[in-house]
N, C-alpha and C. Protein backbone atom coordinates (compact mmCIF):
# COMPACT_ATOMS: atom_id res chain seq x y z
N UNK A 1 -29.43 -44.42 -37.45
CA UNK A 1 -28.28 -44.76 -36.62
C UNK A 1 -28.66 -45.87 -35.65
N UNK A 2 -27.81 -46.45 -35.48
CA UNK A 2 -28.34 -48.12 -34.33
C UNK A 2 -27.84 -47.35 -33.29
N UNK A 3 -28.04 -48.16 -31.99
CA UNK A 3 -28.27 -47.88 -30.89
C UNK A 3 -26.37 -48.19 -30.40
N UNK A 4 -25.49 -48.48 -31.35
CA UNK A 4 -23.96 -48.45 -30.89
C UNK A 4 -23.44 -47.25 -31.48
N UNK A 5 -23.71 -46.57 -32.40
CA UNK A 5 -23.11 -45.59 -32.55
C UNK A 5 -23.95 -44.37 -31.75
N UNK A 6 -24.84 -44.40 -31.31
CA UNK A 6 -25.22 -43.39 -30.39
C UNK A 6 -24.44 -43.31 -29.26
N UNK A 7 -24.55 -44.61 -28.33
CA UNK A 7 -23.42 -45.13 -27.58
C UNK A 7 -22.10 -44.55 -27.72
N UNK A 8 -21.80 -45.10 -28.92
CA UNK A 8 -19.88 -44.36 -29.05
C UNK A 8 -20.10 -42.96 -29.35
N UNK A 9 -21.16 -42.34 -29.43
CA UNK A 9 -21.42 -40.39 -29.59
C UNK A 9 -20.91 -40.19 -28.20
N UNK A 10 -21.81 -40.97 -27.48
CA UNK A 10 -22.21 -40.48 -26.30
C UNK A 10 -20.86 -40.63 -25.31
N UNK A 11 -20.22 -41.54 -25.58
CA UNK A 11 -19.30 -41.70 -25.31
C UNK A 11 -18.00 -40.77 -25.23
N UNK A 12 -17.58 -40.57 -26.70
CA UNK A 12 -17.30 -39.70 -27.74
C UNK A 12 -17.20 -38.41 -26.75
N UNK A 13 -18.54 -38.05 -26.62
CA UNK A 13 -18.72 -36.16 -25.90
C UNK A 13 -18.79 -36.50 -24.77
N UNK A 14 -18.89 -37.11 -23.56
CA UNK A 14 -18.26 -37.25 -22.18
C UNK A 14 -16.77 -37.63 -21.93
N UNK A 15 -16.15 -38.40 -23.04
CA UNK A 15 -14.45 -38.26 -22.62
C UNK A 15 -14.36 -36.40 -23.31
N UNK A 16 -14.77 -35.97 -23.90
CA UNK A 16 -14.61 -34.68 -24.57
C UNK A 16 -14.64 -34.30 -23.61
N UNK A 17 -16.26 -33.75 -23.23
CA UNK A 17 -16.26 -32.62 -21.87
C UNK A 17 -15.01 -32.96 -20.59
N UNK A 18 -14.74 -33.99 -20.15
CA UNK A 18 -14.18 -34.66 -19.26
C UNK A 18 -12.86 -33.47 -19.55
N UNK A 19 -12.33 -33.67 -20.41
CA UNK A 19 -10.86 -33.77 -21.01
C UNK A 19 -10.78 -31.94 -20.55
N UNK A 20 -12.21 -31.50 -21.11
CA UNK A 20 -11.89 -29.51 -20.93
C UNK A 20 -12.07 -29.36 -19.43
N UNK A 21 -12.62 -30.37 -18.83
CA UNK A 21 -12.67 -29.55 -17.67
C UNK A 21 -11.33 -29.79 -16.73
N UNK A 22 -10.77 -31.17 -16.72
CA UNK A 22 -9.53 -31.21 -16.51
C UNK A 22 -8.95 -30.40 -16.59
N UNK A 23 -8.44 -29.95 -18.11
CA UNK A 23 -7.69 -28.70 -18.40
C UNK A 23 -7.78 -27.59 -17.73
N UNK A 24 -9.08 -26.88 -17.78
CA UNK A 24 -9.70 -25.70 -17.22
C UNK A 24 -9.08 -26.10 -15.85
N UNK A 25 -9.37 -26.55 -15.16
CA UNK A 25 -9.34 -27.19 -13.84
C UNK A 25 -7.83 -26.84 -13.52
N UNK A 26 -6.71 -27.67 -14.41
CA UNK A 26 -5.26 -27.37 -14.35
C UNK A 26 -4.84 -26.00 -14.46
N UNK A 27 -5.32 -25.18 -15.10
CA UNK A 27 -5.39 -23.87 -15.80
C UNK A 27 -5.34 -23.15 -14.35
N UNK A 28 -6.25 -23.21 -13.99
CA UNK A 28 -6.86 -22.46 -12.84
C UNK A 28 -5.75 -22.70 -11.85
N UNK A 29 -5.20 -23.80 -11.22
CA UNK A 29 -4.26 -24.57 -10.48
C UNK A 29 -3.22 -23.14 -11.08
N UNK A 30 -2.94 -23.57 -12.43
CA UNK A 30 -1.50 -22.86 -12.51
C UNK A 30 -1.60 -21.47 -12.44
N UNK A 31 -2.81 -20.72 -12.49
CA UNK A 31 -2.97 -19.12 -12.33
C UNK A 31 -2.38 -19.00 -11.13
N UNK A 32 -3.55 -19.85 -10.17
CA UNK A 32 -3.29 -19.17 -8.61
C UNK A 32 -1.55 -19.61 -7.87
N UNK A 33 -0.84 -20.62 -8.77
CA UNK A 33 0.38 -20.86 -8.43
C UNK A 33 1.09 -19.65 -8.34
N UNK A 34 0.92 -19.03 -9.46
CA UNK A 34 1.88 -17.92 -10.58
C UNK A 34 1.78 -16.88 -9.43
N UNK A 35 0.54 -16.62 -9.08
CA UNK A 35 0.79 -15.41 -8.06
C UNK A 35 1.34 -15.13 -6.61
N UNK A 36 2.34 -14.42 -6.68
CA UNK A 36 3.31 -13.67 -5.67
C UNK A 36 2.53 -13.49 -4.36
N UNK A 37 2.73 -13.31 -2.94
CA UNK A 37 2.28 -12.67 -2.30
C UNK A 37 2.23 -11.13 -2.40
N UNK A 38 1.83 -10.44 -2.00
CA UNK A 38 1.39 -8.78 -1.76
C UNK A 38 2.74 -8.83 -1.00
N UNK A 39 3.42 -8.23 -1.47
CA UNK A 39 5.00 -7.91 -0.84
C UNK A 39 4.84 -6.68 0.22
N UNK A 40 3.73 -5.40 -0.01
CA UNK A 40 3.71 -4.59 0.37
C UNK A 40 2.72 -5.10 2.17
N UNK A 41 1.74 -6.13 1.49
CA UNK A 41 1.21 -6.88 2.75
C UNK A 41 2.24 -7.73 3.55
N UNK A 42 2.94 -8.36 3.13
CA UNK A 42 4.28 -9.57 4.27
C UNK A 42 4.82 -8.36 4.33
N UNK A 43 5.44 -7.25 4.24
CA UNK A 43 5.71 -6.51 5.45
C UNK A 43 5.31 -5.31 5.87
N UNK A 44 3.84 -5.34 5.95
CA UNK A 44 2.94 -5.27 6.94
C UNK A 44 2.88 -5.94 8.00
N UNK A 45 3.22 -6.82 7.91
CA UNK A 45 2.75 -8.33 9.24
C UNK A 45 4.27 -8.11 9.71
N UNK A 46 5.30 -7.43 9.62
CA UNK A 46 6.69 -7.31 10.60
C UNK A 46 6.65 -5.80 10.91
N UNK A 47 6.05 -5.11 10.06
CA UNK A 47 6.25 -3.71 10.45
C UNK A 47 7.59 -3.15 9.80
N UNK A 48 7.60 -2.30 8.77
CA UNK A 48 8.71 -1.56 8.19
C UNK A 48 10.14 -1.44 8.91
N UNK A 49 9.71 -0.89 10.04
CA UNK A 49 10.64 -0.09 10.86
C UNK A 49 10.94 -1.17 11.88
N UNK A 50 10.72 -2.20 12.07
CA UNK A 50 10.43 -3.09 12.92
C UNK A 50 11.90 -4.40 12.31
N UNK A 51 11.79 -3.52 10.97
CA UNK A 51 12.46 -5.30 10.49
C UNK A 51 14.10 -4.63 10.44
N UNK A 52 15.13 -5.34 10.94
CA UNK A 52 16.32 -5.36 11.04
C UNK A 52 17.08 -5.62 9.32
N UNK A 53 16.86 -6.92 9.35
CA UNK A 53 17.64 -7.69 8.27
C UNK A 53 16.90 -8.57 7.69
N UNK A 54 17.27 -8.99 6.40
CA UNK A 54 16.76 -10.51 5.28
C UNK A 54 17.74 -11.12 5.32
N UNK A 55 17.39 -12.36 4.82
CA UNK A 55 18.28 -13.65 4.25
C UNK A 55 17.48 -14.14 3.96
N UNK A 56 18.09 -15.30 2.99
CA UNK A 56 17.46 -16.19 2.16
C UNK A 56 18.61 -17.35 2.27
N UNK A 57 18.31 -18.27 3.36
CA UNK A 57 18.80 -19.53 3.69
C UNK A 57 18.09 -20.67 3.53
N UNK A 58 18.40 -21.70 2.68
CA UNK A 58 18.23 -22.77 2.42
C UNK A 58 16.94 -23.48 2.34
N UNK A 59 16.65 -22.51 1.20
CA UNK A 59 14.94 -22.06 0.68
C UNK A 59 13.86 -21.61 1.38
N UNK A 60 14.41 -20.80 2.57
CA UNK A 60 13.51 -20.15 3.74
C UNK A 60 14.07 -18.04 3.87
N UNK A 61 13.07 -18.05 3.70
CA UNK A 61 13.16 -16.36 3.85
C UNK A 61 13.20 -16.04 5.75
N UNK A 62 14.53 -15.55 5.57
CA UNK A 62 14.67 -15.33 7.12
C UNK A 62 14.93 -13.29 7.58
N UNK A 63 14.14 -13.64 8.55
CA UNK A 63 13.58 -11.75 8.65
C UNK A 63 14.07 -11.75 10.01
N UNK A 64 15.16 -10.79 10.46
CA UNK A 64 15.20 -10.30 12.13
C UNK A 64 14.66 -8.98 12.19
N UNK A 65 13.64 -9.37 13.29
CA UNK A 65 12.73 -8.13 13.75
C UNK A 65 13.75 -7.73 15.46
N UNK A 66 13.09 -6.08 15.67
CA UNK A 66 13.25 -5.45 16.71
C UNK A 66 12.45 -6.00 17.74
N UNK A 67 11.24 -6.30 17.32
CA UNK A 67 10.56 -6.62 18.38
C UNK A 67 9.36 -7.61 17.82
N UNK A 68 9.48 -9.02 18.37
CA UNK A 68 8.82 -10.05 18.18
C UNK A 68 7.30 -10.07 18.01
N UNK A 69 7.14 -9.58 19.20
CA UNK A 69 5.62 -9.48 19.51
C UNK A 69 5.08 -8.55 18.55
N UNK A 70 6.06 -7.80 18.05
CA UNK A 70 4.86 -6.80 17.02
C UNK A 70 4.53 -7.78 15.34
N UNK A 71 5.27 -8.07 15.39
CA UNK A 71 4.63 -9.02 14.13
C UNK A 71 3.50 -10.19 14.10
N UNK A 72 2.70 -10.07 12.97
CA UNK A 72 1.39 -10.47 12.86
C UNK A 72 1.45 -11.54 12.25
N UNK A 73 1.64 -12.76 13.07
CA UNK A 73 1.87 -13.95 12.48
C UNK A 73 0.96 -15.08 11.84
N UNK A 74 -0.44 -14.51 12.40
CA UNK A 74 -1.78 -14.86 11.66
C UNK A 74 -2.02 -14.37 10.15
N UNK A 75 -1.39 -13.08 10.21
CA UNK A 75 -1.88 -12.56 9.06
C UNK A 75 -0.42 -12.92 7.91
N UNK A 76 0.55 -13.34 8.71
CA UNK A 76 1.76 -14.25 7.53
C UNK A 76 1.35 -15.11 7.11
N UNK A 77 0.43 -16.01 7.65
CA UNK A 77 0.44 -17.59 7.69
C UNK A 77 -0.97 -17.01 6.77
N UNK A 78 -1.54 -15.76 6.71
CA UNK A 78 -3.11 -15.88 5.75
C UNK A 78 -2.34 -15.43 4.73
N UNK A 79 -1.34 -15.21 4.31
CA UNK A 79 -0.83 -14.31 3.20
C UNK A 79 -0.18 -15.98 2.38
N UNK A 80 0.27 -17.03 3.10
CA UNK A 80 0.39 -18.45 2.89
C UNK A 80 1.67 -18.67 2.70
N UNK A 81 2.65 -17.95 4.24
CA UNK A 81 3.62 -18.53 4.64
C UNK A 81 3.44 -19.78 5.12
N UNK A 82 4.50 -20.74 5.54
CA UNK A 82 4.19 -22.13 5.90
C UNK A 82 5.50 -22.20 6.68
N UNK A 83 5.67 -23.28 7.40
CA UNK A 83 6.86 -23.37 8.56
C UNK A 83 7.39 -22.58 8.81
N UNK A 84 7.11 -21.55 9.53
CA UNK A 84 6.82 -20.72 10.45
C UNK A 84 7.91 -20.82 11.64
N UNK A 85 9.00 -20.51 12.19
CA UNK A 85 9.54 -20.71 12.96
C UNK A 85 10.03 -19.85 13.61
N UNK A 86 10.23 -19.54 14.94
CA UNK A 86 10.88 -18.20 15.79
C UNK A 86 12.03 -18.62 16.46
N UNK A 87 13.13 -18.14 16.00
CA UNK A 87 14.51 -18.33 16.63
C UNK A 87 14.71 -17.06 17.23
N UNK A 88 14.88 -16.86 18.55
CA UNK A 88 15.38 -15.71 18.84
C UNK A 88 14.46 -14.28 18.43
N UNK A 89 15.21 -13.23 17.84
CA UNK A 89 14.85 -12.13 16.97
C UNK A 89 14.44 -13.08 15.37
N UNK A 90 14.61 -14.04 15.08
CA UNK A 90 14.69 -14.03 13.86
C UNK A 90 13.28 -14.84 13.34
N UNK A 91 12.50 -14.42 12.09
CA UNK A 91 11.37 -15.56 12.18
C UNK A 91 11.63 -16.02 10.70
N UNK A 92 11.65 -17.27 10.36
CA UNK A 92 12.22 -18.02 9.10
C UNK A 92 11.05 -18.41 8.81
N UNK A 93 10.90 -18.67 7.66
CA UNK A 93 9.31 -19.20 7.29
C UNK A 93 9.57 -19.39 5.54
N UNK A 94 8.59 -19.79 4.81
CA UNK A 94 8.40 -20.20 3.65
C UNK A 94 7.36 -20.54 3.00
N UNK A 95 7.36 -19.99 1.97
CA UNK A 95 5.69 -20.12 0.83
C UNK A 95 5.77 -21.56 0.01
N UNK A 96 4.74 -22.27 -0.66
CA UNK A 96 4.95 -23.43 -1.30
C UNK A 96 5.72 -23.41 -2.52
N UNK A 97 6.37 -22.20 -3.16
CA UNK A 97 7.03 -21.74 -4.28
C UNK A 97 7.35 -20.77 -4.24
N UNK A 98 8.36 -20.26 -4.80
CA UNK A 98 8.84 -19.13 -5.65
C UNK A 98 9.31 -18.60 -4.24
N UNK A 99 10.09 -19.12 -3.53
CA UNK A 99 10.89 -18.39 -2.14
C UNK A 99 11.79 -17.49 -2.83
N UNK A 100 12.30 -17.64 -3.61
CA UNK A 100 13.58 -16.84 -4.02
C UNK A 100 13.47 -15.53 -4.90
N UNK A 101 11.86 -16.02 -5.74
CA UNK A 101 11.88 -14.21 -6.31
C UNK A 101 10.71 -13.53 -5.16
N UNK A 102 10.08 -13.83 -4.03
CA UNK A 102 9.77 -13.67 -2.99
C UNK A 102 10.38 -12.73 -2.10
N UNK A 103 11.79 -13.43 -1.41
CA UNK A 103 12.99 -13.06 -1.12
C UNK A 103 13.66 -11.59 -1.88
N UNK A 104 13.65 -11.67 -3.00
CA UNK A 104 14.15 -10.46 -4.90
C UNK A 104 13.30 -9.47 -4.13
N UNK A 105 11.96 -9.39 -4.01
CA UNK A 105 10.84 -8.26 -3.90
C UNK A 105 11.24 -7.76 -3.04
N UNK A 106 10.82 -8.60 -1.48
CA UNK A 106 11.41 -7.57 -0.62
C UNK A 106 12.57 -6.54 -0.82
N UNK A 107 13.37 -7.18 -0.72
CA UNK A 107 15.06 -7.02 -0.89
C UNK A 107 14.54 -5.36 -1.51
N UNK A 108 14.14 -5.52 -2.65
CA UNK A 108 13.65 -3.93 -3.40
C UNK A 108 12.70 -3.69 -3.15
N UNK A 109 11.96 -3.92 -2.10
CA UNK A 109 10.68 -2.98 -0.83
C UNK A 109 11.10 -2.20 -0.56
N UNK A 110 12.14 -3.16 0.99
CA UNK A 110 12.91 -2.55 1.45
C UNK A 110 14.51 -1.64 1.52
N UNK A 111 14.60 -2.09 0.31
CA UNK A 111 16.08 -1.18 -0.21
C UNK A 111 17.00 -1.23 0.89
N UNK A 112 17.86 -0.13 0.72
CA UNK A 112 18.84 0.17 1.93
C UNK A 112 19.23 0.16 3.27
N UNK A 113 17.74 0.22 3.77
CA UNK A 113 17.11 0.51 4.81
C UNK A 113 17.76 -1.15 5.91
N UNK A 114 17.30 -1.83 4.91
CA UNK A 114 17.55 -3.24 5.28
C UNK A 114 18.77 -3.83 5.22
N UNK A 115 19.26 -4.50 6.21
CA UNK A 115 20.59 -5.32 5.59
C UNK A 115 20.11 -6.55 5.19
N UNK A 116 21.44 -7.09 4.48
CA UNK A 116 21.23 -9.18 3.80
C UNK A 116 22.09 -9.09 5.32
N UNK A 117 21.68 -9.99 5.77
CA UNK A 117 21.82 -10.87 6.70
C UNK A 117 21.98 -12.36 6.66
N UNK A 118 23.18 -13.10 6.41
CA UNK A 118 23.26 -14.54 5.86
C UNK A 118 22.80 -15.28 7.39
């Protein structure tokens, strides 16, 4: 073999490897997308008895609590809520995806117990 087709081997199996690890790489990306928060953990961080009402306004999961201060807003934001906001009783916030079957879970956490609150 001359010293160009070793070259184009070599070549050859580094765009190869390149190409799986990309993939792998994307793979991995789309696992950790796919997964939900711990529904039973986000309300933990408001407290069961604590939470009034849901809504789901304009791709933000909105929660009115009894009492502000009891919710654990470190441990929302580690669970990987994002804009984060406190109106009043109410704290609106949002994950990088899937707000709406997010929103579905609770809803059947908390059942009856809870009102929709627009």
């Amino acid at each position: 073999m001359t010293t160009n087709e070793w070259i184009l081997i070599g070549v050859a199996i580094g765009v190869f490897t390149l190409s799986l690890i990309v993939m792998i790489l994307r793979l991995r990306a789309k696992a950790s997308k796919d997964k939900l928060p711990d529904v039973g953990a986000l309300v933990a961080c408001f407290g069961e008895e604590n939470i009034q009402s849901i809504a789901f306004v304009r791709h933000k999961i909105n929660v009115t609590v009894n009492n502000v201060m009891a919710t654990d807003m470190v441990r929302l934001k580690a669970l990987g809520a994002v804009g984060i906001n406190l109106v009043g009783q109410r704290i609106k916030f949002y994950f990088e995806q899937d707000n709406e079957k997010i929103y579905e879970a609770l809803k059947v956490t908390l059942g009856e117990a809870v009102q929709n609150d627009a």
